[in-house]
C-alpha atoms as a PDB file:
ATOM      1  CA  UNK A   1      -1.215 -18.440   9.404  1.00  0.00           C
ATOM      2  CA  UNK A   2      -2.430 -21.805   8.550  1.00  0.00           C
ATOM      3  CA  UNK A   3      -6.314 -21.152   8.171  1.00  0.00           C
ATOM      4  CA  UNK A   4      -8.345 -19.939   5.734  1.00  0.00           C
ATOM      5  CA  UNK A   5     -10.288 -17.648   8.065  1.00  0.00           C
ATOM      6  CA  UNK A   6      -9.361 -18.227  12.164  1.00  0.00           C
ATOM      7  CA  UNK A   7     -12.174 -17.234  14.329  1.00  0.00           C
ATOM      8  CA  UNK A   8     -11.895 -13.871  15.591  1.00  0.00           C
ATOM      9  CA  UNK A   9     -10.637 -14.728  19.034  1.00  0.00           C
ATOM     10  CA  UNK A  10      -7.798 -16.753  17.102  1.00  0.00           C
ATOM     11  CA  UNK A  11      -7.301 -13.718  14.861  1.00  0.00           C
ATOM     12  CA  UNK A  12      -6.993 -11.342  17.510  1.00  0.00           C
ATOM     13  CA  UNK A  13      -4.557 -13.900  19.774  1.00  0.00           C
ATOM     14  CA  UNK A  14      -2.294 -14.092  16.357  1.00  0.00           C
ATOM     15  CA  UNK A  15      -2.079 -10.115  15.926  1.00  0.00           C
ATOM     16  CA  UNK A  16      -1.191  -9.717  20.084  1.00  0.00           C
ATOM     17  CA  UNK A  17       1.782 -12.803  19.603  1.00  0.00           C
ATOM     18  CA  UNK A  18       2.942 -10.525  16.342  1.00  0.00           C
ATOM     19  CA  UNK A  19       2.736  -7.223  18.139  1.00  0.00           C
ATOM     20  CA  UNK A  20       4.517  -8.666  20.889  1.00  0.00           C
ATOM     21  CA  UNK A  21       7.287 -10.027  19.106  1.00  0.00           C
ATOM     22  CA  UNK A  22       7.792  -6.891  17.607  1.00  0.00           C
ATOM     23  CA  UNK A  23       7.663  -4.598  20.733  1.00  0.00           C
ATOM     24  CA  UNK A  24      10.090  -7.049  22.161  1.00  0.00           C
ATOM     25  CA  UNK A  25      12.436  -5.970  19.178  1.00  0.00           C
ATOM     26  CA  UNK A  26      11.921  -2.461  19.391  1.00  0.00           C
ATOM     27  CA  UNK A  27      10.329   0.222  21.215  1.00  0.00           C
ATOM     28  CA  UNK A  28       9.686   2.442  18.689  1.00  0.00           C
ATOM     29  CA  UNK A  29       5.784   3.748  18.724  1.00  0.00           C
ATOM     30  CA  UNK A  30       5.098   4.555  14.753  1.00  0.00           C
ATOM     31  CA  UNK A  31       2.565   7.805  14.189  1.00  0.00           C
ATOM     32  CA  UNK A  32       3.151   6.453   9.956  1.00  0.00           C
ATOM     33  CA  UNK A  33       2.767   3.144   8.741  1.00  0.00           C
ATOM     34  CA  UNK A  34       4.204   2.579   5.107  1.00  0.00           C
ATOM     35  CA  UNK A  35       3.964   0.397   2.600  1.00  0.00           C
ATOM     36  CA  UNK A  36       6.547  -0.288  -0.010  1.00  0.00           C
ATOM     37  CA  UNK A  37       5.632  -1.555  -3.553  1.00  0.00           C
ATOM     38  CA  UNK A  38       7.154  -2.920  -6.309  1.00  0.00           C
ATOM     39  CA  UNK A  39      10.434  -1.289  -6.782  1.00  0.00           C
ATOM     40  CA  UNK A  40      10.056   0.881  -4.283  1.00  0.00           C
ATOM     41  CA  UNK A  41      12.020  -0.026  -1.538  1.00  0.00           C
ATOM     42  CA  UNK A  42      14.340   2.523  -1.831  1.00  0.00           C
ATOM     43  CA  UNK A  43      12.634   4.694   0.487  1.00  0.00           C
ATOM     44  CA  UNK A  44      13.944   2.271   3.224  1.00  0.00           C
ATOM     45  CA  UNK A  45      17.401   3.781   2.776  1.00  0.00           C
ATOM     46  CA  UNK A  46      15.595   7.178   4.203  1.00  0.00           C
ATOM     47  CA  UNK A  47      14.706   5.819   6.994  1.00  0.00           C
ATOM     48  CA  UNK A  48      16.744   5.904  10.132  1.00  0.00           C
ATOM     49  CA  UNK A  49      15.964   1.994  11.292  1.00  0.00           C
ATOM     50  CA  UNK A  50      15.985   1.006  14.804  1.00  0.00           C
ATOM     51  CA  UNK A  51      15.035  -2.222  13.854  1.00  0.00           C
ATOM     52  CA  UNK A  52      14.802  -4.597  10.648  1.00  0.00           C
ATOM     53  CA  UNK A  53      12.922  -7.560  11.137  1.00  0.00           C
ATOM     54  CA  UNK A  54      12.393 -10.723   8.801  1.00  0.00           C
ATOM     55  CA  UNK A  55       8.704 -11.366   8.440  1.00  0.00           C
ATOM     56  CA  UNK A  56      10.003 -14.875   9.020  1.00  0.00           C
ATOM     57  CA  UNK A  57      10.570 -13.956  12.213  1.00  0.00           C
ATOM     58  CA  UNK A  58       7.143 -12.336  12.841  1.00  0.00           C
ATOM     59  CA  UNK A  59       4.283 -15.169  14.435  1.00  0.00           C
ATOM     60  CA  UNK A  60       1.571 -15.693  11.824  1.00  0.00           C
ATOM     61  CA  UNK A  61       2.937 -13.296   9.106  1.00  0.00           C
ATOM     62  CA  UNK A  62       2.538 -13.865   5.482  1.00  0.00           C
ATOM     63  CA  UNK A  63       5.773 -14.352   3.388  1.00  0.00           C
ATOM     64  CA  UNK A  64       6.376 -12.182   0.180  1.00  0.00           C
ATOM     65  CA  UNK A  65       6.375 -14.751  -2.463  1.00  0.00           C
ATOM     66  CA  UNK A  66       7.255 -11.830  -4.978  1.00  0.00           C
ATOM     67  CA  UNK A  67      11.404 -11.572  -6.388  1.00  0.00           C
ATOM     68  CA  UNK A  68      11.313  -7.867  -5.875  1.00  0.00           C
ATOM     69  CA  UNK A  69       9.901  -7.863  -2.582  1.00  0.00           C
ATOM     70  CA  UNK A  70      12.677  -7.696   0.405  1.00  0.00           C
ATOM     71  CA  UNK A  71      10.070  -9.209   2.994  1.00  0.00           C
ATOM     72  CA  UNK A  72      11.187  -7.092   6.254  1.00  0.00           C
ATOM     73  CA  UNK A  73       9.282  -5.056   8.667  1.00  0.00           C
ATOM     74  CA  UNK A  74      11.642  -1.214   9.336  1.00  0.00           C
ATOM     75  CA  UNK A  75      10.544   0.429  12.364  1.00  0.00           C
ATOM     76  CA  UNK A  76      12.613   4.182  12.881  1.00  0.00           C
ATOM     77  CA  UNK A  77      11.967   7.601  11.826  1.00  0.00           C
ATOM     78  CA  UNK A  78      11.605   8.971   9.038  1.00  0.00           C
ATOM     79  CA  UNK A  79      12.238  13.089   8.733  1.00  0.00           C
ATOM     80  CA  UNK A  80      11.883  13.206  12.966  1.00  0.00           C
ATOM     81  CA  UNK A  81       8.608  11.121  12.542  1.00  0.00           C
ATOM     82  CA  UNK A  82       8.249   7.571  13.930  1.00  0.00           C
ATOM     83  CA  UNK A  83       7.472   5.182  11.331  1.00  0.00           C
ATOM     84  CA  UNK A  84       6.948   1.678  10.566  1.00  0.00           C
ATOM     85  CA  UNK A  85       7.636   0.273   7.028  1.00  0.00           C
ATOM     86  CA  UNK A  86       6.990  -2.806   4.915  1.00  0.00           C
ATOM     87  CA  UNK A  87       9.596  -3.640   2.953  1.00  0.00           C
ATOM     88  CA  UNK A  88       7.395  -5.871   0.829  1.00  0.00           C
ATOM     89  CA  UNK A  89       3.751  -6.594   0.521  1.00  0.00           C
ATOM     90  CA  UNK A  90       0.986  -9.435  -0.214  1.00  0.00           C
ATOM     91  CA  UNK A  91      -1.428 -10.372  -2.990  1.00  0.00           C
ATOM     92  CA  UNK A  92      -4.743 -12.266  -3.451  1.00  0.00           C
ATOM     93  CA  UNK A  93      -2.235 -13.584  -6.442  1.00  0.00           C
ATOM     94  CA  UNK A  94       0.080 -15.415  -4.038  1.00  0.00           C
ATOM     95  CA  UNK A  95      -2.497 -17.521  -2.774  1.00  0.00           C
ATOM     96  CA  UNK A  96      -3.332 -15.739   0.527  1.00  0.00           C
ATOM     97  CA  UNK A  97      -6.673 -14.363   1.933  1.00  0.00           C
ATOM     98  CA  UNK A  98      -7.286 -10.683   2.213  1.00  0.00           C
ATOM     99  CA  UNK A  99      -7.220 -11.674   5.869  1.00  0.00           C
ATOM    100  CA  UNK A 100      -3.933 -12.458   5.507  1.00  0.00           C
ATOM    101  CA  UNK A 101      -2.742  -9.811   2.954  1.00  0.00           C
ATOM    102  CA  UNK A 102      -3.661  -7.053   5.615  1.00  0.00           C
ATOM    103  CA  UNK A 103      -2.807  -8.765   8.922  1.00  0.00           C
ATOM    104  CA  UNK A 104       0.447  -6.655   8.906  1.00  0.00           C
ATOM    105  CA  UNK A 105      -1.931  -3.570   8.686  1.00  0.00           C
ATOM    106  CA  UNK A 106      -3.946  -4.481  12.043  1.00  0.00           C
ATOM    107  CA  UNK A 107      -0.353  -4.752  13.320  1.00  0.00           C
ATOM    108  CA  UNK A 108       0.804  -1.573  12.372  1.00  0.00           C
ATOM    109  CA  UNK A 109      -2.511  -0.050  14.510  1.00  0.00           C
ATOM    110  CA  UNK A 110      -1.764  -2.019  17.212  1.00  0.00           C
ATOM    111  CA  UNK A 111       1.620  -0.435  17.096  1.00  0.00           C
ATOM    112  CA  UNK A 112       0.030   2.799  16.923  1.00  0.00           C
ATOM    113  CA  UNK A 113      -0.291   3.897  13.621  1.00  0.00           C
ATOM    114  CA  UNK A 114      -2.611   6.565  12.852  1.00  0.00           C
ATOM    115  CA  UNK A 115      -2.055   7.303   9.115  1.00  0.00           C
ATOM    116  CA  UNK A 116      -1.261   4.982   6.471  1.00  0.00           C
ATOM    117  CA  UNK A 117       1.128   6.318   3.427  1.00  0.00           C
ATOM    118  CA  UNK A 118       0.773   3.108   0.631  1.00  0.00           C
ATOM    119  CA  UNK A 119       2.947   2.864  -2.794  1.00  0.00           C
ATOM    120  CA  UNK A 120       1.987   0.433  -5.532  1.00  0.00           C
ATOM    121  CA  UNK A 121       3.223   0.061  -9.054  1.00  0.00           C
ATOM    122  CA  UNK A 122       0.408   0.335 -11.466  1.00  0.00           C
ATOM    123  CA  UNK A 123      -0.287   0.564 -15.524  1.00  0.00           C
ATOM    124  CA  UNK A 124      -1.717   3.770 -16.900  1.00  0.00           C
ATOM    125  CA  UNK A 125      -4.738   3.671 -18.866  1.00  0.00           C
ATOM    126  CA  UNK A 126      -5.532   7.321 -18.690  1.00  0.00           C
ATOM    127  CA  UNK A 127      -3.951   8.723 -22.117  1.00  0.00           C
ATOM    128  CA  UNK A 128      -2.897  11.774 -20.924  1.00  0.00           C
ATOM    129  CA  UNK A 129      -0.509   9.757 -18.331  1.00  0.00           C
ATOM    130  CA  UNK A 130       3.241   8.116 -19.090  1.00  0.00           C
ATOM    131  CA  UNK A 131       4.580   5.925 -17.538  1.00  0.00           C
ATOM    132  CA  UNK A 132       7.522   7.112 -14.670  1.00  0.00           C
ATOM    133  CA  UNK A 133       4.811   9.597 -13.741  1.00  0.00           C
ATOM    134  CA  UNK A 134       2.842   9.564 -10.268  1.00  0.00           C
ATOM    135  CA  UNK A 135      -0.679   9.267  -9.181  1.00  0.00           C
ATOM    136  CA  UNK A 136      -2.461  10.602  -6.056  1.00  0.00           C
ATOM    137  CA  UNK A 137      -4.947   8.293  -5.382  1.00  0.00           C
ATOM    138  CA  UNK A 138      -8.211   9.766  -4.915  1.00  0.00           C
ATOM    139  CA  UNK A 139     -10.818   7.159  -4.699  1.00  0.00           C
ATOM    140  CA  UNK A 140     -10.590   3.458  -5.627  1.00  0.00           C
ATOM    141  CA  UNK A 141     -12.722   0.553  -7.243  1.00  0.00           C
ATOM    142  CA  UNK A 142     -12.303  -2.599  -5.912  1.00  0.00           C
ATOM    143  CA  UNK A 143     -13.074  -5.725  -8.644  1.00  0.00           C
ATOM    144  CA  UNK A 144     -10.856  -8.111  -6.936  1.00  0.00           C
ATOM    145  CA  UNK A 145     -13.879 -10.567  -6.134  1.00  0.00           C
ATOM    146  CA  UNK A 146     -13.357 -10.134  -1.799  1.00  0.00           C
ATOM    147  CA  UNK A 147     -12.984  -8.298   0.792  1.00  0.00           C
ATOM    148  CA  UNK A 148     -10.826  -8.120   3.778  1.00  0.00           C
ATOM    149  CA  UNK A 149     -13.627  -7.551   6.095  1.00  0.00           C
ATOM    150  CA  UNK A 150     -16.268 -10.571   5.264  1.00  0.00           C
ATOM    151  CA  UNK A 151     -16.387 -12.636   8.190  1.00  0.00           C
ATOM    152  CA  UNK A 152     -16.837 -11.771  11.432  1.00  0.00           C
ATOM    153  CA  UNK A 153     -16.147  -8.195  12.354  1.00  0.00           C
ATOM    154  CA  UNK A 154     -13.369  -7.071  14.807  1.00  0.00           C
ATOM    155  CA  UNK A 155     -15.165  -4.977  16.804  1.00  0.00           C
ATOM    156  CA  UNK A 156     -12.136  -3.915  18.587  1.00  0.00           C
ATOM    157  CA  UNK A 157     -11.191  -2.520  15.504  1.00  0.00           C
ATOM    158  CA  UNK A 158     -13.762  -0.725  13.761  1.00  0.00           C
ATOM    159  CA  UNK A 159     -17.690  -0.545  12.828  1.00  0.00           C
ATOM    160  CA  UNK A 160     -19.063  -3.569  10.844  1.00  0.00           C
ATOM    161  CA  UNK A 161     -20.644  -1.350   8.335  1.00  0.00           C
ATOM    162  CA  UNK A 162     -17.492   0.901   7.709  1.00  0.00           C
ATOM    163  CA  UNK A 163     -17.969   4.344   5.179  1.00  0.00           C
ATOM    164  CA  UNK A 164     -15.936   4.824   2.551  1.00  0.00           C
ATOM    165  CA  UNK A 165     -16.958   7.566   1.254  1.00  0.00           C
ATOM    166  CA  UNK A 166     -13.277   9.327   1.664  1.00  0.00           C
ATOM    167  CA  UNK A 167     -10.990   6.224   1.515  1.00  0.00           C
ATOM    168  CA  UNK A 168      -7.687   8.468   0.661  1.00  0.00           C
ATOM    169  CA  UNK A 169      -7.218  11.694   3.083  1.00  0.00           C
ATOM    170  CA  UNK A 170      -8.263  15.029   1.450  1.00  0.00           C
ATOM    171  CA  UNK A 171      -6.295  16.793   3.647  1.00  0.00           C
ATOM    172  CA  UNK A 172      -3.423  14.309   2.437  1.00  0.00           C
ATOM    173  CA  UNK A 173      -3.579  14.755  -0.713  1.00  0.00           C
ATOM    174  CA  UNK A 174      -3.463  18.883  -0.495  1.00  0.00           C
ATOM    175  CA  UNK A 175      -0.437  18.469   1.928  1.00  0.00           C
ATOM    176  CA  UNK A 176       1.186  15.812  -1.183  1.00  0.00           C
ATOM    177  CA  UNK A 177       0.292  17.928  -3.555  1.00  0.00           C
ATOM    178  CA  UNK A 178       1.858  21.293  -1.896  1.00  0.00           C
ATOM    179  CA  UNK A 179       5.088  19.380  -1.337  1.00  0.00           C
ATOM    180  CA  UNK A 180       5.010  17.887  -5.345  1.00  0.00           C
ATOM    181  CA  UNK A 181       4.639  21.396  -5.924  1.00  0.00           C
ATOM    182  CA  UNK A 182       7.569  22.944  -3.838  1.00  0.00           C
ATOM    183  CA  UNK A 183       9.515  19.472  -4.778  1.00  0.00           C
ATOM    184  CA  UNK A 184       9.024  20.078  -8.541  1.00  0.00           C
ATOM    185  CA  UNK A 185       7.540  16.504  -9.211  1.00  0.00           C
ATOM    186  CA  UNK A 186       4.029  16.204 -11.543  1.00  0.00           C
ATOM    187  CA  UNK A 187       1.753  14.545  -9.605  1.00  0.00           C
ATOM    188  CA  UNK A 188      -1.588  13.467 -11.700  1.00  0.00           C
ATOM    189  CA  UNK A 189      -4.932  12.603  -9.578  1.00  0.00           C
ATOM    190  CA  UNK A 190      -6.798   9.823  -9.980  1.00  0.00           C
ATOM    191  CA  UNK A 191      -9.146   6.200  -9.691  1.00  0.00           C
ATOM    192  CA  UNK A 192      -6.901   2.941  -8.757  1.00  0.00           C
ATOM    193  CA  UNK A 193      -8.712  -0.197  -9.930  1.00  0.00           C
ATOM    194  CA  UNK A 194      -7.953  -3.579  -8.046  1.00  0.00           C
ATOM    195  CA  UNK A 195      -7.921  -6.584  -9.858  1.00  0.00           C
ATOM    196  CA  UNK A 196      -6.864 -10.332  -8.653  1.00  0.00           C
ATOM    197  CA  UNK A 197      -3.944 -10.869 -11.004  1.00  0.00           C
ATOM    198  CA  UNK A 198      -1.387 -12.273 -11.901  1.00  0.00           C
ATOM    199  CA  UNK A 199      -1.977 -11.782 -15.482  1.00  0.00           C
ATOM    200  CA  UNK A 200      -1.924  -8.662 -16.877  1.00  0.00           C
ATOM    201  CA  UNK A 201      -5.123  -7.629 -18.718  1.00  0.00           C
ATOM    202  CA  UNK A 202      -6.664  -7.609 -22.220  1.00  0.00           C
ATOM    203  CA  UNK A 203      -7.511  -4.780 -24.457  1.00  0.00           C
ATOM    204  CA  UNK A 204     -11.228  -5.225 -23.897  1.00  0.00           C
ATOM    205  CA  UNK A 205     -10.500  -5.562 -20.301  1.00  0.00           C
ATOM    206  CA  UNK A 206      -8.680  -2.068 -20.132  1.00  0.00           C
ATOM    207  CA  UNK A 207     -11.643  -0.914 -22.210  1.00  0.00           C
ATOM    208  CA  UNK A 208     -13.978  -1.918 -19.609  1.00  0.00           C
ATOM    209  CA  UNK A 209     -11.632  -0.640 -16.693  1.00  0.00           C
ATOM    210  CA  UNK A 210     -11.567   2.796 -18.470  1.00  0.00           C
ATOM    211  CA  UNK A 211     -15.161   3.499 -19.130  1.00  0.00           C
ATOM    212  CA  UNK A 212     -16.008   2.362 -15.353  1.00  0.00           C
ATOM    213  CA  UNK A 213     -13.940   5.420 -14.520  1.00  0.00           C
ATOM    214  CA  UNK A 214     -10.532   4.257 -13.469  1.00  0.00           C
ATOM    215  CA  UNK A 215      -7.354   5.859 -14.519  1.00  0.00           C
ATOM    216  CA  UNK A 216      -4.987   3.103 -13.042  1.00  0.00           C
ATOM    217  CA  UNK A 217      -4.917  -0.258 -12.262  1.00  0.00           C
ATOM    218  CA  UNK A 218      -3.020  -2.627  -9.926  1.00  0.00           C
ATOM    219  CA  UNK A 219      -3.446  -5.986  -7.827  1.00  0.00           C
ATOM    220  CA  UNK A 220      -2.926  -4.414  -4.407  1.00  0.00           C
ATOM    221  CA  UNK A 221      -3.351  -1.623  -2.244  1.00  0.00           C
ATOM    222  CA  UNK A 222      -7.378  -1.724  -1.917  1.00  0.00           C
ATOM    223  CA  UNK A 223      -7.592  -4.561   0.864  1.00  0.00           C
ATOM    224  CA  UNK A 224      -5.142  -2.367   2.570  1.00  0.00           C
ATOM    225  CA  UNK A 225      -7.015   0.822   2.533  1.00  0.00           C
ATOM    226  CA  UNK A 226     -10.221  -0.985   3.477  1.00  0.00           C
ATOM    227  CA  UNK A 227      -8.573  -2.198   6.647  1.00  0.00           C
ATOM    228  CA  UNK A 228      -7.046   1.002   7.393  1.00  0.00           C
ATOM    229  CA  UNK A 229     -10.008   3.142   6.973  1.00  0.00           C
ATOM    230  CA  UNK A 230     -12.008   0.624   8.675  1.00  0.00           C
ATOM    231  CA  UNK A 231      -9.463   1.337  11.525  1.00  0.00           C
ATOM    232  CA  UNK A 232      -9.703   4.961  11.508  1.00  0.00           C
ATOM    233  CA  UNK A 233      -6.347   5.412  10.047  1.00  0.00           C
ATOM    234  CA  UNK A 234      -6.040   7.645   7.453  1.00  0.00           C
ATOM    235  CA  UNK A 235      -4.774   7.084   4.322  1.00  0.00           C
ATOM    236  CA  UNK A 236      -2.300   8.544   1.425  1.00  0.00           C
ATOM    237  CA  UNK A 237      -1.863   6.265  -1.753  1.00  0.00           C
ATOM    238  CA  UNK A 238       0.880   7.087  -4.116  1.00  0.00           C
ATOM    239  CA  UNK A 239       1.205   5.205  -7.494  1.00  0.00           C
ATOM    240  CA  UNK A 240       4.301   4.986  -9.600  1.00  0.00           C
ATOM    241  CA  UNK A 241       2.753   4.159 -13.534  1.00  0.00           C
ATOM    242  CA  UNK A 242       4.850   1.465 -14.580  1.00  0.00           C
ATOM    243  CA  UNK A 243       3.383   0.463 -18.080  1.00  0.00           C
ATOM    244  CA  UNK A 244       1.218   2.330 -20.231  1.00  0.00           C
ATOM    245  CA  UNK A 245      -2.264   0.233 -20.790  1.00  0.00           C
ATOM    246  CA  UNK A 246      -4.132   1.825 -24.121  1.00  0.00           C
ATOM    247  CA  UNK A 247      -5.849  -0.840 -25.816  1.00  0.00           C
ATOM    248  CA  UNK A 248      -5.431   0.725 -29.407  1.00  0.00           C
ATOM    249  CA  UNK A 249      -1.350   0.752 -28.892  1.00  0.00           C
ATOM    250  CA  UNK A 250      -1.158  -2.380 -26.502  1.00  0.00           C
ATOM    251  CA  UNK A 251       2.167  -3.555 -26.556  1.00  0.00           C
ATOM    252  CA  UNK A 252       3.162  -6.780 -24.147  1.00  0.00           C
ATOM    253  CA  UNK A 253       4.599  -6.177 -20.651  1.00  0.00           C
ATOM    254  CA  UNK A 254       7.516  -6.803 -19.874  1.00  0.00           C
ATOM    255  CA  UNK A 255       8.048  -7.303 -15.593  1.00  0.00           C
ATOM    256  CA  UNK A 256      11.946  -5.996 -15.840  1.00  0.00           C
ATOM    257  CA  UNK A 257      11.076  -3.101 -17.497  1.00  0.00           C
ATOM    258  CA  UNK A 258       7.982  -2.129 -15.356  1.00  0.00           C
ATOM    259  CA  UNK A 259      10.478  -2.790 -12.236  1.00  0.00           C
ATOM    260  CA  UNK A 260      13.068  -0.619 -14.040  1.00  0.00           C
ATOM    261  CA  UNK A 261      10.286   2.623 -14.563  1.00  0.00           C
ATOM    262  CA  UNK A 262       9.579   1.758 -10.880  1.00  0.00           C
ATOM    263  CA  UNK A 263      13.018   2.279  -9.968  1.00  0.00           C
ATOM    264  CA  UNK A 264      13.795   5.687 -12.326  1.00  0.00           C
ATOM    265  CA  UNK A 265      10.566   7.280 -10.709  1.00  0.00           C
ATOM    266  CA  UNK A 266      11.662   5.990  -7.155  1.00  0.00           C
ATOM    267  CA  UNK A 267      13.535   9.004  -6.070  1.00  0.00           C
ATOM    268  CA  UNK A 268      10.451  11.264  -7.139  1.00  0.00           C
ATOM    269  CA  UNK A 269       8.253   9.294  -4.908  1.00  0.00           C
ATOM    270  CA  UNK A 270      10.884   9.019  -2.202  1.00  0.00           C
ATOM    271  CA  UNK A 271      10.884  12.374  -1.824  1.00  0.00           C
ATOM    272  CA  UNK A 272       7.559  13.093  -2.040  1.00  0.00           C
ATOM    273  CA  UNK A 273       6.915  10.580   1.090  1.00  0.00           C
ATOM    274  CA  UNK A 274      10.017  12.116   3.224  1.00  0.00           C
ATOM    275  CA  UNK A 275       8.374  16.180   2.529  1.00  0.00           C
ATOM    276  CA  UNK A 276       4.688  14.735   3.154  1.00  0.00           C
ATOM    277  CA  UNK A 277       6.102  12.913   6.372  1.00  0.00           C
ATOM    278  CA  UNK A 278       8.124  15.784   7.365  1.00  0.00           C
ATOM    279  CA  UNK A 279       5.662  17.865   7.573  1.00  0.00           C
ATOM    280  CA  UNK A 280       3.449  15.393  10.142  1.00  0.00           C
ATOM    281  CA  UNK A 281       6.453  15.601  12.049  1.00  0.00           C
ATOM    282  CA  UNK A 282       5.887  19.259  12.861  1.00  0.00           C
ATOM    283  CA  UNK A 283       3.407  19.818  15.683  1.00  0.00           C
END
């Protein structure tokens, strides 16, 4: 985008060029935006695309930076429902702003998505956890040091004061957990910590993470929410643990085999997303 932080006028030109250029791909109208984590862009292959689009090719979108991120936009359906999905996400970690991280997300609304379903590998520091299991998120803490929404506000958008005091969807996370249930597939509940990355953390840093009430921790999927629920689009979060983070049995991380849990516990989360979207579908 090629500014720290454009105006808002310039911000608001850049997301009409970008929703433009997509529209002029495809006319599908999305009711679900998605967002595909680490390792979990196998849900793609669900999706019936009408169009796959380079973010390359997308005016003033970021670039994933990350080796397991594909870096294309999927607009189709998904189980009869209209969707739009990123094949690949940002971080504060690459370098880019939280504007920038969740410019695709103002997209998506301007596309006309009205609820947000976002995946994330994390590491499991609630002992009762493993990792290959997922997490409904059910509230958040945000320690990555910004916010998407300092500057000036997009009025257009949404309040300047937004509340969060129900970031993720309660009536969500009873439809996810009704269709974990009929699906067979354990699905904990739980706090998602944000931190800036890209190391991994200490064992005094866990510590800390734990006793400020957070059973999983990542270096994503906050900014997004914020911008979504300061949108009005509601939101279900969906973490795959990926490496088990207990200070007293620490052992190093290794990225191929967090991206390998990611990938055994994909099909679980795939089809928890397809039953959870298949039921939206239904009127």
């Amino acid at each position: 985008m090629g500014m720290t932080r454009p105006p808002s006028a310039d911000l608001l030109s850049f997301l009409r060029e970008a929703h433009g250029a997509i529209r002029a791909r495809c006319g599908v109208e999305p009711r679900v935006g998605i967002i595909l984590g680490t390792g979990l862009g196998g849900l793609a292959r669900e999706i019936q695309v009408e169009a796959s689009i380079p973010y390359d090719e997308i005016p003033h979108f970021p670039l994933s930076t990350v080796e397991s991120h594909e870096g294309r936009l999927l607009l189709g359906t998904l189980a009869g429902t209209p969707v739009v999905a990123m094949q690949g996400r940002f971080h504060l970690y690459e370098g880019y702003t939280l504007q920038e991280v969740t410019f695709p997300l103002r997209v998506m609304k301007l596309l006309g998505v009205q609820i947000l379903v976002v995946s994330a590998a994390c590491g499991g520091m609630n002992p009762l956890w493993k990792p290959g299991e997922l997490v409904l998120l059910d509230d958040h803490i945000n320690l990555l040091g910004d916010n998407p929404l300092v500057g000036p506000n997009l009025d257009e958008f949404g309040p300047r004061f937004p509340d969060m005091s129900e970031p993720y969807d309660r009536e969500l996370q009873e439809l996810a957990l009704k269709v974990a249930s009929e699906e067979g597939i354990p699905l904990h509940k739980g706090v998602y910590v944000a931190v800036q990355g890209p190391n991994l953390e200490t064992r005094a840093e866990y510590r800390m993470l734990r006793a400020m009430g957070a059973d999983v921790v990542g270096m994503s999927t906050v900014p997004e929410v914020i911008v979504a629920r300061h949108m009005g689009v509601r939101v279900l979060g969906v973490t795959i643990i990926t490496d088990a983070c207990l200070p007293d049995v620490l052992e190093p991380a290794d990225l191929a085999t967090i991206i390998e849990t990611a990938k055994r516990a994909e099909p679980s989360l795939t089809a928890l997303v397809r039953g959870v979207v298949a039921h939206l579908s239904k009127p």
